[in-house]
Protein backbone atom coordinates (compact mmCIF):
# COMPACT_ATOMS: atom_id res chain seq x y z
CA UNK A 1 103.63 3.55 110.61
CA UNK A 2 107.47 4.15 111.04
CA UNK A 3 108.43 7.80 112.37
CA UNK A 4 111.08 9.60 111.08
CA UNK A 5 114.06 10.44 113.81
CA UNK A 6 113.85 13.33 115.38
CA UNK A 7 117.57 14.15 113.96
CA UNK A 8 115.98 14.20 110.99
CA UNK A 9 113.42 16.54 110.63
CA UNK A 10 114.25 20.47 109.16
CA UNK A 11 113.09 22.76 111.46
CA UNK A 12 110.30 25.07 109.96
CA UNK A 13 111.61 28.80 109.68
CA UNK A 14 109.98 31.39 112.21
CA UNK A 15 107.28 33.32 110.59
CA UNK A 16 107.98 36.38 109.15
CA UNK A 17 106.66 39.60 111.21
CA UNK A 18 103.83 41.51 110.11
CA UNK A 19 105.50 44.56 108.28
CA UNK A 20 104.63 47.88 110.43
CA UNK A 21 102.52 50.20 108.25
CA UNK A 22 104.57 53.06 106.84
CA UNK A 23 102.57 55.90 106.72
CA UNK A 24 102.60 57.86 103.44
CA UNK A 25 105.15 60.21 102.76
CA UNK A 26 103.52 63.78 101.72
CA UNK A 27 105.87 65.62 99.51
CA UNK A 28 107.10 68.74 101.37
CA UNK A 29 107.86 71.43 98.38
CA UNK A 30 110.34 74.46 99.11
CA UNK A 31 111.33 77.72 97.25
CA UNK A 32 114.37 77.55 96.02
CA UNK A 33 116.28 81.00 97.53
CA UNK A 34 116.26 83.59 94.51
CA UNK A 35 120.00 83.50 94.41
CA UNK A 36 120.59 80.19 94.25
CA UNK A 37 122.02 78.94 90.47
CA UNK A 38 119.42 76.89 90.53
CA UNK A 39 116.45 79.12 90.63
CA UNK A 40 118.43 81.53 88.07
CA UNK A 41 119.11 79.01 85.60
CA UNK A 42 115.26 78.33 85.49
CA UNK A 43 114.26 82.32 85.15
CA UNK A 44 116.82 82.46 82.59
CA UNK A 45 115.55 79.58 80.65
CA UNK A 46 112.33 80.92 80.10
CA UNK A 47 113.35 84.48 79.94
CA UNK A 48 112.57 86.84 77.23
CA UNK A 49 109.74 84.58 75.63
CA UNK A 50 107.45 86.54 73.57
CA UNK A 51 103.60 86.24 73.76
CA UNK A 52 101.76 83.24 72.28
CA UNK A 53 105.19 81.73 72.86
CA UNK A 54 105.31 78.23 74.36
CA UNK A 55 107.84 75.41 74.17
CA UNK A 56 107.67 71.44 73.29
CA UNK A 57 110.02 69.22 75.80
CA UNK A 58 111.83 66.83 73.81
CA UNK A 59 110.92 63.56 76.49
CA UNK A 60 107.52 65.37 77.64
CA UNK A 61 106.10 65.19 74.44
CA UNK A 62 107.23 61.93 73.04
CA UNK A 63 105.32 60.48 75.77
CA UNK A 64 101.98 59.53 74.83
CA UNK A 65 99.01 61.24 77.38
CA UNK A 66 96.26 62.51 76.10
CA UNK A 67 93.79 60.48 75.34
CA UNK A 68 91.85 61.31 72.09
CA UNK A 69 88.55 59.76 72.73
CA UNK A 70 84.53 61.30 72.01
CA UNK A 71 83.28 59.96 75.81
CA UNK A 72 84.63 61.92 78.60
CA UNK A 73 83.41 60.31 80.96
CA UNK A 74 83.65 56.48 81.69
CA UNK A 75 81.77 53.90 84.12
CA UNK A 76 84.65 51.73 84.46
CA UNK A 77 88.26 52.76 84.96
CA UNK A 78 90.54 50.89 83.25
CA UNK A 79 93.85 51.76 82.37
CA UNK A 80 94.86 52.68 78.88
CA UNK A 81 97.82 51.04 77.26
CA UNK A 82 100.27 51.98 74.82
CA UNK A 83 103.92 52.70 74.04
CA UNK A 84 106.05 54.78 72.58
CA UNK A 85 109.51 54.73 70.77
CA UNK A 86 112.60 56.80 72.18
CA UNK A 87 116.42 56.20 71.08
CA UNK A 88 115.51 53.26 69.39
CA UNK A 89 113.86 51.77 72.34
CA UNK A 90 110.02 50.93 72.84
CA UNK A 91 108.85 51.73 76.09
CA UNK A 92 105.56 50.44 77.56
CA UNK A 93 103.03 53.69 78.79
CA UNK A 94 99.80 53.09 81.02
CA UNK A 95 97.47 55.94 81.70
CA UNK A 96 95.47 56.06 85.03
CA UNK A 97 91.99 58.03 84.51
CA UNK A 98 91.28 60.29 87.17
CA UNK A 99 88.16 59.56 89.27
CA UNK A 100 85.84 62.86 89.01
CA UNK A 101 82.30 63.65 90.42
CA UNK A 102 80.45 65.39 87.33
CA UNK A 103 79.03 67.78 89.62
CA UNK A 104 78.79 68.36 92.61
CA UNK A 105 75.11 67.55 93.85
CA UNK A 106 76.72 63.72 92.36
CA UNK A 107 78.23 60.54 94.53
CA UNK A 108 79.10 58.60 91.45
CA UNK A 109 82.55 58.94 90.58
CA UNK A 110 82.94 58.74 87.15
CA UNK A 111 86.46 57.98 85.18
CA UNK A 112 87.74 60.63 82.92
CA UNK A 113 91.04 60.74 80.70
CA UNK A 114 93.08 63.48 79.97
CA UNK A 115 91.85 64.51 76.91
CA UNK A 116 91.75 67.03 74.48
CA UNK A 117 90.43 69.74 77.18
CA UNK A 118 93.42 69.10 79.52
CA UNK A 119 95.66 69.11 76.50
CA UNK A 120 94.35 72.72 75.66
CA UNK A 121 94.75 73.74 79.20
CA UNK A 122 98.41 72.28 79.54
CA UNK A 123 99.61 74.34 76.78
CA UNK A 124 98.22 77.41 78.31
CA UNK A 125 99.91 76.86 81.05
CA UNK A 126 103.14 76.27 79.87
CA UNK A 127 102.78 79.52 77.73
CA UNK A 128 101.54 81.48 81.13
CA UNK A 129 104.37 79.68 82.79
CA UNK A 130 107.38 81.40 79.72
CA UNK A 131 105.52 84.46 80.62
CA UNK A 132 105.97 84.96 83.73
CA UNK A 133 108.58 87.86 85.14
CA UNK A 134 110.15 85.65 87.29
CA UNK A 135 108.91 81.72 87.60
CA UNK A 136 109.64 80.33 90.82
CA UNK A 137 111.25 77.18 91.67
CA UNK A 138 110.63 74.46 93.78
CA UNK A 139 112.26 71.67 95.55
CA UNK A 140 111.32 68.31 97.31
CA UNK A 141 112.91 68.16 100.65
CA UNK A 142 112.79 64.16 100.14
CA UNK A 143 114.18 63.50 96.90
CA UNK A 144 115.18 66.77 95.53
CA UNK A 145 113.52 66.98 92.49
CA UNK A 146 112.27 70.43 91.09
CA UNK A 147 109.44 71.23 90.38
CA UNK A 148 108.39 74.82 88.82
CA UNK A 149 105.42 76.84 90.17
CA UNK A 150 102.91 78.37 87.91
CA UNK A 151 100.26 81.24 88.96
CA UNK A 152 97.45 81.78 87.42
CA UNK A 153 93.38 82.77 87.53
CA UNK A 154 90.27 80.64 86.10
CA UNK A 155 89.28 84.03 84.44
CA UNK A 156 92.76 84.55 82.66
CA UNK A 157 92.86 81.01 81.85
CA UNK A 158 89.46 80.92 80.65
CA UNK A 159 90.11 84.30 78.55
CA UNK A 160 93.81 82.69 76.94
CA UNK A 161 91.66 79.53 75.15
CA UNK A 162 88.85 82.50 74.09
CA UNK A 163 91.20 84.40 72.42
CA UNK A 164 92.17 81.26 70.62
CA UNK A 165 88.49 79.95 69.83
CA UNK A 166 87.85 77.86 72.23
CA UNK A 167 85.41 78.38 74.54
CA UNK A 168 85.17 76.73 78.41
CA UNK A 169 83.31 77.84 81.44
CA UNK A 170 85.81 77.98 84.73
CA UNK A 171 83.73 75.35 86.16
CA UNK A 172 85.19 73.13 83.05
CA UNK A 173 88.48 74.13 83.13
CA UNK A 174 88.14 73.54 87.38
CA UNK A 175 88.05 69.98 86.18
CA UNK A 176 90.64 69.95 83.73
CA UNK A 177 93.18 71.07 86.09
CA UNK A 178 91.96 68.34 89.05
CA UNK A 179 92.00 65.62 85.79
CA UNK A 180 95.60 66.80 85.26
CA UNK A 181 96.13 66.41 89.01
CA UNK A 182 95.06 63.06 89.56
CA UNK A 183 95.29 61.25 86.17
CA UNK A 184 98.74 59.53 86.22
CA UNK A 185 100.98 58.55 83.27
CA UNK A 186 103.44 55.76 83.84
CA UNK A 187 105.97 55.38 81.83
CA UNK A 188 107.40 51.87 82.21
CA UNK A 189 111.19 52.60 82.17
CA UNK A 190 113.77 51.57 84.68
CA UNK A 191 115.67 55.59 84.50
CA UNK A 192 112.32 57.35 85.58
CA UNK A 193 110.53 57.11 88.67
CA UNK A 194 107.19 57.18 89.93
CA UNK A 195 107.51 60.43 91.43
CA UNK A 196 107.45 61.47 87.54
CA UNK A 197 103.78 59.88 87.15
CA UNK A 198 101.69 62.74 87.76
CA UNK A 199 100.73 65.68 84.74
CA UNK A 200 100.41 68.24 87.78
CA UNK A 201 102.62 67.00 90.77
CA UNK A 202 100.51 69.66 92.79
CA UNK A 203 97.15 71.78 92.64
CA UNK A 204 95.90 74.52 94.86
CA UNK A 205 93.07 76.69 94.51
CA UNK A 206 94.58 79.40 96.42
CA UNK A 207 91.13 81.72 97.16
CA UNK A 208 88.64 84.06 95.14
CA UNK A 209 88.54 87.85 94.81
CA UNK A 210 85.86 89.79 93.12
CA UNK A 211 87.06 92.18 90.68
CA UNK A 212 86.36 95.35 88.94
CA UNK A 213 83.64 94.12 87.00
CA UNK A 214 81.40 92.02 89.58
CA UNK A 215 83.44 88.41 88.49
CA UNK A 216 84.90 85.93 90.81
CA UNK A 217 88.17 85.42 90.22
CA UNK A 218 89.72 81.81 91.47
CA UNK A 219 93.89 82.09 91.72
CA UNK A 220 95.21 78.67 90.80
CA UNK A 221 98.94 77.62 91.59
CA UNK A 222 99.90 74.49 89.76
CA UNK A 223 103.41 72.70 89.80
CA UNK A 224 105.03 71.32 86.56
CA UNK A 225 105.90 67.91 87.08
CA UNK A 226 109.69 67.11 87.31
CA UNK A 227 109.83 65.94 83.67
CA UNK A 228 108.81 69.02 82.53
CA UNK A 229 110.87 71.04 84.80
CA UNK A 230 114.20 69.11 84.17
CA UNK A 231 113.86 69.97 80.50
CA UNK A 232 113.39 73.85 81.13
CA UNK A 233 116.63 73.45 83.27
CA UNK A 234 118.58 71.68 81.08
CA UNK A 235 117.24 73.42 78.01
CA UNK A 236 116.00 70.19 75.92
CA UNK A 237 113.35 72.18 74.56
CA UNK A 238 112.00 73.66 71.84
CA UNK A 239 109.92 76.89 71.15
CA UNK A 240 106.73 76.65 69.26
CA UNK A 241 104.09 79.30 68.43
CA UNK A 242 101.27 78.00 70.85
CA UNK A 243 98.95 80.73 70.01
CA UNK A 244 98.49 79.12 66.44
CA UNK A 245 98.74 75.82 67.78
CA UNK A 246 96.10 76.01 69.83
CA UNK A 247 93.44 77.96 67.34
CA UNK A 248 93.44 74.57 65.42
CA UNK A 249 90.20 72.68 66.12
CA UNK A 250 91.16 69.00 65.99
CA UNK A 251 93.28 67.38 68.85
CA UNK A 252 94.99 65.54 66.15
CA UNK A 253 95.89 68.08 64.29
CA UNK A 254 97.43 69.71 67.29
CA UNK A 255 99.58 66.26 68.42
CA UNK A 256 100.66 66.16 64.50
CA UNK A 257 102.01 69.95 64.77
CA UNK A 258 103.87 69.38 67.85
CA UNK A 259 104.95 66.05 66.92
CA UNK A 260 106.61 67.13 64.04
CA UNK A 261 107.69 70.81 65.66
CA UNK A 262 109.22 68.04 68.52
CA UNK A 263 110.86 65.74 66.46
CA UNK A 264 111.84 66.94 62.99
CA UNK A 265 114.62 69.61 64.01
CA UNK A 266 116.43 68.87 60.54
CA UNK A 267 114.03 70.71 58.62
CA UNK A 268 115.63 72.61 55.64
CA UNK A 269 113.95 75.40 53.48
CA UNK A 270 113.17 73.77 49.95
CA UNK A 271 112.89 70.06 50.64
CA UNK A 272 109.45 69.69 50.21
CA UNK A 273 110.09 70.49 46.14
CA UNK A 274 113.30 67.81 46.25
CA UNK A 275 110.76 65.37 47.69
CA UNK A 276 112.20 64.98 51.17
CA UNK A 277 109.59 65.32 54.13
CA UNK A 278 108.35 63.77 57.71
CA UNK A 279 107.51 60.15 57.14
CA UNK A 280 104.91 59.18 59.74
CA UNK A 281 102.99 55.51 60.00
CA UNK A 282 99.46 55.47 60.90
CA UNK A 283 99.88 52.40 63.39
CA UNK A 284 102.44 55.08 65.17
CA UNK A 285 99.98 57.50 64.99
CA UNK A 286 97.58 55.31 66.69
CA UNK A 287 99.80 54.17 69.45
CA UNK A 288 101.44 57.51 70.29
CA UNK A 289 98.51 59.72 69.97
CA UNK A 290 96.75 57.71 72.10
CA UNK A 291 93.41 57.08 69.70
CA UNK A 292 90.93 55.49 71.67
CA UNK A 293 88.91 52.99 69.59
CA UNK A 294 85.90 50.19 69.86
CA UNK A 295 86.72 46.29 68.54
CA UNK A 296 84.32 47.61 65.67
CA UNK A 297 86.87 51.02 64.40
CA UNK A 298 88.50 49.43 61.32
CA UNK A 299 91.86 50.48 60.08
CA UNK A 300 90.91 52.52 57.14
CA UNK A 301 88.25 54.81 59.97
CA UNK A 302 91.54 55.48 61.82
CA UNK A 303 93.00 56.64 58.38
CA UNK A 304 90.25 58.95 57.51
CA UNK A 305 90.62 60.84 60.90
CA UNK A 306 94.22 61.24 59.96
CA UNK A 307 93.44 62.73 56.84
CA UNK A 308 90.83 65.42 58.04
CA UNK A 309 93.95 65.92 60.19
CA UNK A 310 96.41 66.91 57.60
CA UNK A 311 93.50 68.75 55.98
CA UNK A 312 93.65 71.22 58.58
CA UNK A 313 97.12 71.39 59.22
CA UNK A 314 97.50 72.07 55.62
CA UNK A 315 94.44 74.72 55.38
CA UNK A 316 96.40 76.54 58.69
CA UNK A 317 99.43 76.96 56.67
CA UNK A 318 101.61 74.01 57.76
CA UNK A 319 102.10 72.25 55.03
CA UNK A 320 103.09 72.82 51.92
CA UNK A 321 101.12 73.43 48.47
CA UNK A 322 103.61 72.55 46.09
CA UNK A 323 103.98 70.10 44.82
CA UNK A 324 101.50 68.37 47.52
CA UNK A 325 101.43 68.75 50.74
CA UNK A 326 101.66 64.40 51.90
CA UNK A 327 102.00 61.25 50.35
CA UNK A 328 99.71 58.62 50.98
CA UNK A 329 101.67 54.80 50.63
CA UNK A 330 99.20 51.99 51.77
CA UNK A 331 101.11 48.90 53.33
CA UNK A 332 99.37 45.56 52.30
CA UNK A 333 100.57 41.83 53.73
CA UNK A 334 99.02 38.69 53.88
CA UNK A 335 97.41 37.98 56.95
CA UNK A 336 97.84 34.20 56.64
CA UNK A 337 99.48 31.78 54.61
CA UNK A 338 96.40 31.48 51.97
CA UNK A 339 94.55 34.55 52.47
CA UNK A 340 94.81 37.58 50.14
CA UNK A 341 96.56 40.48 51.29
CA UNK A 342 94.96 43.29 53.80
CA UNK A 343 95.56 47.12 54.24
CA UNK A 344 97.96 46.46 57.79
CA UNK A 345 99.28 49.78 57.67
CA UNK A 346 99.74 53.51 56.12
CA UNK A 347 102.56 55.42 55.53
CA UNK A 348 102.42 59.26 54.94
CA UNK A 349 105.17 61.84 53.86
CA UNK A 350 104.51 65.33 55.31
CA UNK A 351 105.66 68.30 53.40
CA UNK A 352 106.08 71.36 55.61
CA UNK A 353 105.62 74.79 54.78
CA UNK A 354 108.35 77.17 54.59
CA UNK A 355 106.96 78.95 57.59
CA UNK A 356 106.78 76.23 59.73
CA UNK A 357 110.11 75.34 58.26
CA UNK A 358 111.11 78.67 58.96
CA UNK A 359 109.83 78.41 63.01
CA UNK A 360 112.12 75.29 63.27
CA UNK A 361 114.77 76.70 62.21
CA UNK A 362 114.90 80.02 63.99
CA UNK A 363 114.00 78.33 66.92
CA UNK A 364 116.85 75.75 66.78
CA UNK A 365 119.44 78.98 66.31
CA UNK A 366 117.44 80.33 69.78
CA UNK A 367 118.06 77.47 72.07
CA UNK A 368 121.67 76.73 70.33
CA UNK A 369 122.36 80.54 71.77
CA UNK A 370 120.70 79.90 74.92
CA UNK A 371 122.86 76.91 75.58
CA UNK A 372 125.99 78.25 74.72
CA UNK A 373 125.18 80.90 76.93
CA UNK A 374 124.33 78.08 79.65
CA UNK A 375 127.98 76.87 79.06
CA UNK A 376 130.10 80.37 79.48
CA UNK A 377 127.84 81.00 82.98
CA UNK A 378 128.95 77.14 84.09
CA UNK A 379 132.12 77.86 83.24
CA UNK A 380 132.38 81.19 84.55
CA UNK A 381 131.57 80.37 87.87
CA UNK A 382 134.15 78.41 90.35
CA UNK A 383 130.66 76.11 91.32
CA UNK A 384 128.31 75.00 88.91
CA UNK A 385 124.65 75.62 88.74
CA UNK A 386 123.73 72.56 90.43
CA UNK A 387 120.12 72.58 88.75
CA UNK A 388 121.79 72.63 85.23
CA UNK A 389 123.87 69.96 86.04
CA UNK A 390 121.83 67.22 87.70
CA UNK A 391 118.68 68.43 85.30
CA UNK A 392 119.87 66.47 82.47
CA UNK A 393 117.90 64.43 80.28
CA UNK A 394 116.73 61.16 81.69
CA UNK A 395 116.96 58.89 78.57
């Protein structure tokens, strides 16, 4: 055998070094001093919000992230996938369950979604968040995102979804909150980082103090996430009357009310009798209200849960009674070159109400004040709120 020269041969590159384990970074949160612009931009921005008051965030709730399945709780945990459109763009979503004991006497850990529970619980506490005299704000001494503090009891929370018919233990609502803390929403998008992931960026169950009538009461502090708290700063929200919101018993109703409260601004008094309404597809719908389904849910199953939907939306007063309150247009298309045509798709017009046309409107004259009033203060002042400024939208 003939050997190669020695001249010849390519020395082999050293081996890499083993990378030295980084330990993980714990996120350090800070008050934010009570005179800094920062922290008064965010007490102004929720100022003055009446009871039963909460607000939709115009990125927050395009998002898709609660899961509307009948099992809570889930052997296996895989990740749920979806999408969502945003300025013409469709972005990829992938929820993370979070891993739960059911009780505790268990050692199974057992997946569970954020579902129509959490949902109920995040609006609460967004409305007790509005409420509060003077919300405090937060900052990450690593990347210096904000992040806005909410305080709160079991009891009161417990007492907030009572008053609005729906009825949870505090050992239910316990798990909501630690669902919301470690069920993670990634939003596959180059302008948003993974410090956004999390529904609660933090969770404390601060300690218990018996009150005047014999009950335990459990003090929670929660902190929004920064998606959530960006909007508040910046203002790219929206008020909508939770209280109602939340009375109404299907989770899909409640994702069609905000959805629409979210995204259809434009809403004029008398359109619904011209004809002109929401249009809304059912495969949308199904993507970006996150509706779990077997192989065996057909299309036409998916349709009738829409329609018990609008039913109720339309029995609560959202919708309007004359002429109709939707149109129902079925979308047919051949499946393959020979075959007959199949149902691939449903497209409804929504007819609001002139209340809930009403509640758009005033509320887009509120936040068109509030922002002008954002303006003469930034203005006004030789340095800028730095929170307003940096805390703009991210798409």
């Amino acid at each position: 055998m003939n050997q190669i020269p020695s001249d010849h041969l390519i020395p082999l590159p050293p081996a890499p070094a083993a990378p030295a384990k980084r330990k993980k970074a714990v996120r350090k949160l800070v008050p934010v001093p009570p005179d800094a612009p920062e922290q008064l931009a965010f007490y102004q921005s929720l100022f003055g919000t009446p009871t039963g008051t909460g607000y939709t965030f115009a990125l927050w709730e395009a998002v898709p992230k609660f899961v509307l399945t009948k099992l809570r709780y889930h052997k296996q945990a895989n990740v749920f996938e979806t999408s969502f459109v945003w300025s013409d763009m469709t972005i990829p979503v992938e929820i993370m369950p979070a891993l739960i004991r059911r009780n505790a006497a268990s050692t199974v850990l057992e997946a569970v979604f954020p579902g129509s529970r959490e949902e109920l619980v995040w609006r609460i506490l967004i409305e007790i968040a509005a409420e509060q005299s003077m919300p405090q704000l937060y900052e990450a001494k690593v990347d210096k995102l904000r992040y806005g503090r909410v305080d709160f009891t079991l009891t009161g929370l417990r007492d907030r979804l009572a008053a609005r018919g729906k009825s949870y233990n505090t050992g239910e609502l316990r798990e909501a909150l630690v669902v919301l803390k470690r069920a993670e929403c990634h939003v596959k998008h180059p302008n948003i980082p993974d410090s956004y992931d999390n529904y609660l960026t933090s969770l404390y169950f601060a300690g218990e103090q018996i009150a005047d009538e014999g009950e335990v009461l459990t003090h929670c502090v929660a902190f929004l996430n920064p998606v959530v708290t960006s909007s508040i700063l910046s203002l790219q929200c929206w008020p909508i009357d939770n209280a109602k919101v939340c009375k109404l018993d299907q989770s899909l109703a409640r994702w069609l009310a905000t959805r629409i409260s979210n995204r259809y601004r434009q809403a004029e008094q008398g359109e619904a009798q011209e004809g002109k309404g929401y249009p809304l597809l059912l495969s949308t719908i199904i993507r970006e209200a996150c509706l779990m389904a077997s192989e065996k849910t057909q299309l036409r199953d998916q349709a009738v849960r829409v329609r018990d939907a609008l039913k109720e939306l339309d029995s609560a007063g959202y919708l309007s009674s004359f002429p109709r309150p939707y149109d129902e247009a079925p979308v047919y298309a051949r499946v393959n070159r020979v075959g007959r045509t199949s149902l691939v798709d449903i497209k409804w017009t929504i007819y609001l109400s002139g209340r809930f046309v009403n509640e758009i409107v005033s509320g887009n004259k509120e936040m068109m004040q509030r922002r002008g009033d954002q303006k003469q203060q930034i203005h006004a002042t030789s340095s800028p709120a730095r929170g307003v400024a940096r805390d703009r939208p991210l798409l």
